[in-house]
C-alpha atoms as a PDB file:
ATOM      1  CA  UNK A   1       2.472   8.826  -8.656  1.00  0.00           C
ATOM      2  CA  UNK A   2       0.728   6.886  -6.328  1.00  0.00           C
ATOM      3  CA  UNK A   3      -3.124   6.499  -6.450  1.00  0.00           C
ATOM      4  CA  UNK A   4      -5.082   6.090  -3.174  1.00  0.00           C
ATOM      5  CA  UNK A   5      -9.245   5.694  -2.995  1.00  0.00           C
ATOM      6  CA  UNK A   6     -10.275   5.946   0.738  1.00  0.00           C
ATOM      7  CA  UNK A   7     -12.865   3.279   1.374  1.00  0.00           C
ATOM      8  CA  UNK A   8     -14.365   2.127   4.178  1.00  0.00           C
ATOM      9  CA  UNK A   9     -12.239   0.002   6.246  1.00  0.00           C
ATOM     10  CA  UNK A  10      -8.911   1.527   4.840  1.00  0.00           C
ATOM     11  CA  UNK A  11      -7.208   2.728   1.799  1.00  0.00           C
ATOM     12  CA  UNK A  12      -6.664   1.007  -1.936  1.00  0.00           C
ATOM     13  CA  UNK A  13      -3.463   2.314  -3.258  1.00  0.00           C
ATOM     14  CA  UNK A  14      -2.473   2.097  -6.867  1.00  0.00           C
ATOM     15  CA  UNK A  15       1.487   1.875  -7.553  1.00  0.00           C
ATOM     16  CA  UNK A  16       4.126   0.917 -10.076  1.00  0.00           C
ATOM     17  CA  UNK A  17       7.329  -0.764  -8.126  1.00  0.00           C
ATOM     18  CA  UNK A  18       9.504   1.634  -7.597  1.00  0.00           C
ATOM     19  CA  UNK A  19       6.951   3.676  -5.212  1.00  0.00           C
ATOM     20  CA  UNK A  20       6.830   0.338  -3.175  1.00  0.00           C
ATOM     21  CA  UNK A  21       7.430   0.434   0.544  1.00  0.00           C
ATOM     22  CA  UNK A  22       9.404  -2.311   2.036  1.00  0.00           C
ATOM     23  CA  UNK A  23       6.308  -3.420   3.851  1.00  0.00           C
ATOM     24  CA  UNK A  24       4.644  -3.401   0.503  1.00  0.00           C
ATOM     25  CA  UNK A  25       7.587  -5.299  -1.197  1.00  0.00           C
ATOM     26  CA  UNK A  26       8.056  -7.927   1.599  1.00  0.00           C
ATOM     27  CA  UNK A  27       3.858  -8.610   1.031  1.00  0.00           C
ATOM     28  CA  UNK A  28       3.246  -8.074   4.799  1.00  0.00           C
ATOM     29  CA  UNK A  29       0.223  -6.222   3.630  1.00  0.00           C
ATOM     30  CA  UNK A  30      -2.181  -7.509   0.964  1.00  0.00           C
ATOM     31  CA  UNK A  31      -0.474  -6.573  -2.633  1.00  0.00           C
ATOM     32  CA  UNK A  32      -2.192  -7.747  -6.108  1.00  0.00           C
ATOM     33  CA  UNK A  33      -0.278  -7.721  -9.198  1.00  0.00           C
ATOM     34  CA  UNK A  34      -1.647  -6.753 -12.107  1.00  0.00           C
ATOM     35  CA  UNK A  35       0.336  -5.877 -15.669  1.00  0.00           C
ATOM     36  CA  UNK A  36       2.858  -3.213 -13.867  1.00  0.00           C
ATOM     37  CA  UNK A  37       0.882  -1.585 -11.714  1.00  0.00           C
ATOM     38  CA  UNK A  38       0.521  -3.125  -7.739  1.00  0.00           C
ATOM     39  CA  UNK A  39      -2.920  -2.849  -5.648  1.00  0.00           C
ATOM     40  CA  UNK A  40      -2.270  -2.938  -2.369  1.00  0.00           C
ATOM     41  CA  UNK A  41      -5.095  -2.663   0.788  1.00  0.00           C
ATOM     42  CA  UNK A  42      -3.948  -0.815   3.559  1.00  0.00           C
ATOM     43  CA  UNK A  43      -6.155  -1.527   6.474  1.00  0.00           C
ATOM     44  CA  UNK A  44      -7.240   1.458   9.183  1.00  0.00           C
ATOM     45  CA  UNK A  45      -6.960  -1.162  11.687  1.00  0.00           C
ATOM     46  CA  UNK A  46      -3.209  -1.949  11.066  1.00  0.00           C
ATOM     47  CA  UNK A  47      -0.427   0.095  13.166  1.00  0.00           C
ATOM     48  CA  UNK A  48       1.317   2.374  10.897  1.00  0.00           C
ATOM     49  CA  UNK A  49       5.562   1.203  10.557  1.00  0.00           C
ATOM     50  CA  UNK A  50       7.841   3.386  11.916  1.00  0.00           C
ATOM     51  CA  UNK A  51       8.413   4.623   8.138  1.00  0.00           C
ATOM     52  CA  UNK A  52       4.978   5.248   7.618  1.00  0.00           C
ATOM     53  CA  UNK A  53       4.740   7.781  10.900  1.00  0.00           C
ATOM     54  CA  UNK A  54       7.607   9.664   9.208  1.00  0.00           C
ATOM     55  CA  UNK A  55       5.673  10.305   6.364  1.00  0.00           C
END
């Protein structure tokens, strides 16, 4: 289960791999390794992909 802490400026979500979205996989957003788990910063001033707007 995914982690997300709404901050300011965007989100900071808190994954293991398998709940990676292509975006997130391809590193077209800013992703951090650390151990197993992936931090990634999802910006509010990116556009959402068109898998995101599906929800």
């Amino acid at each position: 289960m995914a982690v997300r802490i709404k901050l300011p400026g965007g989100t900071l979500k808190m994954k293991v791999y398998r709940e990676l979205r292509d975006r997130e996989r391809e590193r077209r957003v800013p992703v951090l390794k650390m151990g197993s788990l992936y931090f990634i910063w999802w910006s509010n001033r990116q556009r959402p992909s068109k898998d995101e707007r599906r929800g």
